[in-house]
Each structure stands twice: as structure tokens, then as C-alpha cells.
Protein backbone atom coordinates (compact mmCIF):
# COMPACT_ATOMS: atom_id res chain seq x y z
CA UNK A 1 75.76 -111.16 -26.07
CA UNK A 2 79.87 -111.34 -24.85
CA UNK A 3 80.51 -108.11 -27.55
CA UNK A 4 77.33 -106.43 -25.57
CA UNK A 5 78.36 -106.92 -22.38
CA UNK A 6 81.65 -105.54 -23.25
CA UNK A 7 80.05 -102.65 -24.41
CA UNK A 8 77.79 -102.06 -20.93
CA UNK A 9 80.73 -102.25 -19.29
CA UNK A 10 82.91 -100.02 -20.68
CA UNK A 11 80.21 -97.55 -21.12
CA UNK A 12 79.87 -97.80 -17.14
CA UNK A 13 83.64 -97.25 -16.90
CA UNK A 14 83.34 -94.23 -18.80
CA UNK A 15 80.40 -92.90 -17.40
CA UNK A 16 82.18 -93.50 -13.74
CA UNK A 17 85.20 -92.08 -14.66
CA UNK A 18 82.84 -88.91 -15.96
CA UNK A 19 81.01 -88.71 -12.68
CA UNK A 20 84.67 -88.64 -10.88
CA UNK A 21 85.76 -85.68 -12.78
CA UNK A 22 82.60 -83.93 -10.90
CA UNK A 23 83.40 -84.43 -7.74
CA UNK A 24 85.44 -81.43 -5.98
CA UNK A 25 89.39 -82.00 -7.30
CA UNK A 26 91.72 -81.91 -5.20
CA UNK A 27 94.27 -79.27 -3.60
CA UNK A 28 96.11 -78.05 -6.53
CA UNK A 29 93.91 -79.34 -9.55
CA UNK A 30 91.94 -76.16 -9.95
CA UNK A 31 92.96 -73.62 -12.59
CA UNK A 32 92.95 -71.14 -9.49
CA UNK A 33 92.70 -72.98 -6.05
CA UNK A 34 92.05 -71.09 -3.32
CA UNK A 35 92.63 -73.70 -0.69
CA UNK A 36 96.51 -73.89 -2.19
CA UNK A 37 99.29 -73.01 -0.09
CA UNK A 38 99.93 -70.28 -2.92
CA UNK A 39 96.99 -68.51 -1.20
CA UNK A 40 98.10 -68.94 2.36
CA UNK A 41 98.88 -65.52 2.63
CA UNK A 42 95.73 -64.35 1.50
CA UNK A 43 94.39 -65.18 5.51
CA UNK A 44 93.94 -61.76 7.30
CA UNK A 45 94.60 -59.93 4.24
CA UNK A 46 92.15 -57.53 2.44
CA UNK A 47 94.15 -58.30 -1.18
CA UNK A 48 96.09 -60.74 -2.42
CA UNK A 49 97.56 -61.60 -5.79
CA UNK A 50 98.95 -65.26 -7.31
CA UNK A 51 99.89 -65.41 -10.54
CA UNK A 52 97.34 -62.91 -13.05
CA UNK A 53 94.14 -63.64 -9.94
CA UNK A 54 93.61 -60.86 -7.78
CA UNK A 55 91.23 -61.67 -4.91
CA UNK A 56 89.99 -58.50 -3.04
CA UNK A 57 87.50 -58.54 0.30
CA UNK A 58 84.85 -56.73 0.64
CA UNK A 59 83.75 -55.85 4.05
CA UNK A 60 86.87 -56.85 5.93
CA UNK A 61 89.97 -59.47 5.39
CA UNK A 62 90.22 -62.51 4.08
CA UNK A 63 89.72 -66.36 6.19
CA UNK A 64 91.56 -68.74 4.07
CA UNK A 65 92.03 -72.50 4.73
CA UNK A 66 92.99 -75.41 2.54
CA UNK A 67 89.67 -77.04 2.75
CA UNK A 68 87.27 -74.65 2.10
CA UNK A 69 89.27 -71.39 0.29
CA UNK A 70 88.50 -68.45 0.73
CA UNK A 71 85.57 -66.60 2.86
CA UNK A 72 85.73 -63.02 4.83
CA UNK A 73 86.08 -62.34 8.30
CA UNK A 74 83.50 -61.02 10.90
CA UNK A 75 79.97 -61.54 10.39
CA UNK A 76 77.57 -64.34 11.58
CA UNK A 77 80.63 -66.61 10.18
CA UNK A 78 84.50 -65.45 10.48
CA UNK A 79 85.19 -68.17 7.62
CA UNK A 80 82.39 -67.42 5.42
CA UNK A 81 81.09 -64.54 3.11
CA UNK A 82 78.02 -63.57 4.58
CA UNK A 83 75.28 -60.82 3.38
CA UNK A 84 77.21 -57.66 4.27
CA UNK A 85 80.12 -59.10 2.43
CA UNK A 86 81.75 -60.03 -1.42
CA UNK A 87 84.82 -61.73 -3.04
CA UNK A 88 85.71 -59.64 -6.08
CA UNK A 89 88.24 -61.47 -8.31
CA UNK A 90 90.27 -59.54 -11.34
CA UNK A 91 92.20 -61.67 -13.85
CA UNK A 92 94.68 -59.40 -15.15
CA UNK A 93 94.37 -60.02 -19.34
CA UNK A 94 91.52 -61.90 -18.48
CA UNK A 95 90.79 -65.81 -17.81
CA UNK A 96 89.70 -69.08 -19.99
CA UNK A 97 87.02 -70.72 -17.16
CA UNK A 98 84.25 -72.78 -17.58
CA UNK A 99 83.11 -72.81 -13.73
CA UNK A 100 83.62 -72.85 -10.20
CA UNK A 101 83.70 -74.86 -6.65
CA UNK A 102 81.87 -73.56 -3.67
CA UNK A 103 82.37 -74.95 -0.55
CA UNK A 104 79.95 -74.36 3.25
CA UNK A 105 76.86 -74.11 1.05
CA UNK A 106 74.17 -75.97 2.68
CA UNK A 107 70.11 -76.73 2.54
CA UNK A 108 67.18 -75.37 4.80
CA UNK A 109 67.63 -75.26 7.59
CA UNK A 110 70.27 -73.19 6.82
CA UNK A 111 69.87 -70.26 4.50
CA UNK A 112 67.36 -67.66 6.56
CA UNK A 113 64.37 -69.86 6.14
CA UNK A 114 64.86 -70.64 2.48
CA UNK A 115 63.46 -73.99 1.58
CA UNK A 116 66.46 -74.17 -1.02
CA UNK A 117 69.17 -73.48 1.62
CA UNK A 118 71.44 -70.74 1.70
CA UNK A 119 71.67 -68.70 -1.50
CA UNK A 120 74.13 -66.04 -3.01
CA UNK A 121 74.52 -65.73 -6.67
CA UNK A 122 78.21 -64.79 -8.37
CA UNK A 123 78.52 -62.53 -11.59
CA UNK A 124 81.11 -62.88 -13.94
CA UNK A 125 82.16 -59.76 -16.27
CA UNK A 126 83.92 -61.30 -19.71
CA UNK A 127 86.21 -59.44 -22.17
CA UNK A 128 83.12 -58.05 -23.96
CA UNK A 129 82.57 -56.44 -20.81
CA UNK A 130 79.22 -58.38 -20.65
CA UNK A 131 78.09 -59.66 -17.24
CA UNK A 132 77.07 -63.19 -16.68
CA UNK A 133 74.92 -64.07 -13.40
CA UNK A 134 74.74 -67.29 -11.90
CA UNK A 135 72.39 -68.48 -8.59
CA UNK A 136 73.14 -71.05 -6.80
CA UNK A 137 71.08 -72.72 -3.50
CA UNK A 138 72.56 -75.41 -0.76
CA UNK A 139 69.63 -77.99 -2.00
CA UNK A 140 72.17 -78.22 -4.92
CA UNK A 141 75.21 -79.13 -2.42
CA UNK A 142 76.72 -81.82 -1.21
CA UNK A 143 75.81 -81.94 2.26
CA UNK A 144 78.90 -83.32 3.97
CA UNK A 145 80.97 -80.16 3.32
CA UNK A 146 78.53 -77.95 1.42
CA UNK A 147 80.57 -78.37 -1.46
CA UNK A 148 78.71 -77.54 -5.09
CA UNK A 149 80.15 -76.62 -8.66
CA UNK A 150 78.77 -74.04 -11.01
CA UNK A 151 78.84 -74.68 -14.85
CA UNK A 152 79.44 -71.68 -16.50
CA UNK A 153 78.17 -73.73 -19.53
CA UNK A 154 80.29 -72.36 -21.93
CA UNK A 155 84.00 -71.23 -21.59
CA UNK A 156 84.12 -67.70 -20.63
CA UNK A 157 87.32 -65.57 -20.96
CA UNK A 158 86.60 -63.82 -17.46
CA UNK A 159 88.21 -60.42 -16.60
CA UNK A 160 86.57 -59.82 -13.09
CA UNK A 161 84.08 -61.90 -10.96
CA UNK A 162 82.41 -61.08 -7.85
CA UNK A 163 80.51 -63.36 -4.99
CA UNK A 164 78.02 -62.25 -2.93
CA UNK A 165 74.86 -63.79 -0.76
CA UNK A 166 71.61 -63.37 -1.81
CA UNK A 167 68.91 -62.44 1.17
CA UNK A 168 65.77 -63.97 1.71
CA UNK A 169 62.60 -62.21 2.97
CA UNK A 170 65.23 -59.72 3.92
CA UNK A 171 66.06 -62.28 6.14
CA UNK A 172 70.04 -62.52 6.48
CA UNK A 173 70.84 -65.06 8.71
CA UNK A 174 72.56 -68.39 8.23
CA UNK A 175 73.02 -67.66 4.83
CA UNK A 176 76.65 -67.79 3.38
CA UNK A 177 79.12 -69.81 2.08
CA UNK A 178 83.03 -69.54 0.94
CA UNK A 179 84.58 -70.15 -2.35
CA UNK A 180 87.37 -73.30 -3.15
CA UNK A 181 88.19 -71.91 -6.81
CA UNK A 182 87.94 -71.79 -10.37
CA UNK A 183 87.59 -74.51 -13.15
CA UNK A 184 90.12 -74.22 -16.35
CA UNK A 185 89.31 -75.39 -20.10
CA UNK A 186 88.90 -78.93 -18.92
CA UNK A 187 91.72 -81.50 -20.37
CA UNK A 188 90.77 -84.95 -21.21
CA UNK A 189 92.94 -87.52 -19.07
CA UNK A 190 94.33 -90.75 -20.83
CA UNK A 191 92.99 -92.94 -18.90
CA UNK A 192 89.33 -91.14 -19.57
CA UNK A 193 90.19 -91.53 -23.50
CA UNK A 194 91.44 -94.85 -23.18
CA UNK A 195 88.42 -96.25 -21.76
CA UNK A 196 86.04 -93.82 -24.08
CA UNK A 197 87.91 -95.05 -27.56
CA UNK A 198 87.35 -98.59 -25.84
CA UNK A 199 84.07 -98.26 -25.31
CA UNK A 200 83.38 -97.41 -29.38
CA UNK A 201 85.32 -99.95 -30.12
CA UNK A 202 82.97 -102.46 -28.46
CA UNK A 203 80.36 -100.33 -29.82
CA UNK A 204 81.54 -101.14 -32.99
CA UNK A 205 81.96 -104.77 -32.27
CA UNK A 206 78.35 -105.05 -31.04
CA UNK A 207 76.98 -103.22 -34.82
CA UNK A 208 79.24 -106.24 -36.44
CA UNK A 209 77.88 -108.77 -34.34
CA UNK A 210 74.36 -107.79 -35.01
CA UNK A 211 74.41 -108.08 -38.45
């Protein structure tokens, strides 16, 4: 029973420390952040390069904070893209991602009468020069600051990707959202392989105890 308990709770650590690594990371701990101070510049800009990530507006300049990232100017937000409006980003050689935080995306009654909330979708071109298309909705969001992340579920070496809002009932209104950044090849932390090697260990110690 002692070895089993052992076992729940380390499996519980793990699981917590799993669920952690979900929630948005902070400034700085995205493979590209767009809230970093590295993309300060980017605010009233219509371009703006760090590193090999070129982020272009389209529609007007760039609105860039270090909560939410990046959005475009004008519109029915200033801060936000909206439907007459994109972020195209080029990775010069091209990328290793896996997925990416969006931030301002909310549920109905936002999102032009959509029961699912505001929608857009973004497509990502890889090396192959095959496009990938993901949808996303504000049901999906954490309400407090809209703030969702989309698996790419697998890791894509990405060469361009482009955001954009996706209408509904031709209805445009209330319906946008800006983007925080863009999730690496995702690196185990000790701690996270501590408690997982742990946790089979009890494992282990429960098989033993059984027999």
C-alpha cells in the first residue's frame, strides 16, 4: 500500500508538472516571443526582423506589447488582427516548431455570432513547400486573457506562416485575436525527469511488492 501511494503521488507530480508546461510560458521562453523586448521595435512598423523571423503586416503596421505580441493596427481593434488583416512570418532557412501561443482569443459572445467564439485559422508552409492549416475558436481559450496554444502535432521545419481571421456568416465583427509566439522542439527540464524516472521507480517498487 506505502510503495502504491508513492507511486500515485509521483505520478500526480508528474502529471502537474506536465500540465504546467501548457500553460502560456513566460516572456522570453518561447522559441520566438513576440511579447520580448527584442520585438519592441516591431510597434508601428510594417516589418521587422529578430534573429532568422521576419514578421510582416498586412493591412497596416504592427501593435506590439509584452503581454499579448503582436496584432495590426486600425480595424475594429488597433491591437488585434482583425478580418481585413494577416501576420505573415518568414524564417529565413526555415524553423524546427511544434506550435504556437495566441493571445485575445475569446468565446461567443465574441466572434460575430459564432457559438465557438472568434475564429481565424493560421497556415504554415514547411520546407517541402507543403502547407499545413490549422483552426482555432475562443471556446478553446482561456478566458482571462484569451490565451490558447496550437499543437502543430508534429515538429514542422517551417519556412513561412501566415495568420488570418476566419469570418462567420460573412459576419466580421468582434472577431480577432493577436499572436504571443512560437513553440521550439520542446526540451525536457530536470526537474520534469527527475520526478518522471521517480515515478518508474515506484512503479517498479509497486510490481515487486505485488508479487
Amino acid at each position: 500500500m506505502k510503495a502504491s501511494k508513492i507511486f500515485c503521488f509521483s505520478f500526480a507530480m508528474v502529471l502537474s508538472a506536465f500540465t504546467a508546461a501548457h500553460a502560456i510560458p513566460i516572456v522570453g521562453d518561447l522559441a520566438v516571443d513576440f511579447r520580448a523586448s527584442s520585438w519592441s521595435g516591431a510597434d508601428t512598423q510594417s516589418s521587422w526582423t529578430v534573429g532568422n523571423a521576419t514578421a510582416t503586416a498586412g493591412g497596416s503596421t504592427f501593435w506590439q506589447d509584452p503581454v499579448d505580441g503582436l496584432g495590426v493596427r486600425g480595424g475594429s481593434q488597433s491591437d488585434e488582427i482583425d478580418h481585413a488583416e494577416k501576420i505573415q512570418v518568414a524564417f529565413a532557412g526555415g524553423m524546427n516548431l511544434r506550435g504556437v501561443w495566441l493571445t485575445d482569443l475569446f468565446k461567443s459572445p465574441d466572434g460575430a455570432g459564432d457559438p465557438k467564439g472568434e475564429h481565424g485559422k493560421v497556415v504554415i508552409k514547411d520546407s517541402n513547400g507543403n502547407f499545413h492549416t490549422f483552426y482555432f475558436y475562443g471556446d478553446g481559450s482561456d478566458q482571462v486573457n484569451g490565451e490558447q496554444y496550437i499543437d502543430f502535432l508534429e515538429t514542422i521545419l517551417v519556412t513561412e506562416a501566415e495568420f488570418y481571421v476566419v469570418d462567420y456568416n460573412g459576419e466580421q465583427t468582434n472577431n480577432e485575436y493577436s499572436v504571443a509566439g512560437f513553440v521550439g522542439v520542446p526540451v525536457p527540464e530536470p526537474i520534469t525527469m527527475l520526478l518522471l524516472g521517480f515515478g518508474l521507480v515506484a512503479l517498479a517498487g509497486v510490481r515487486r511488492f505485488k508479487k
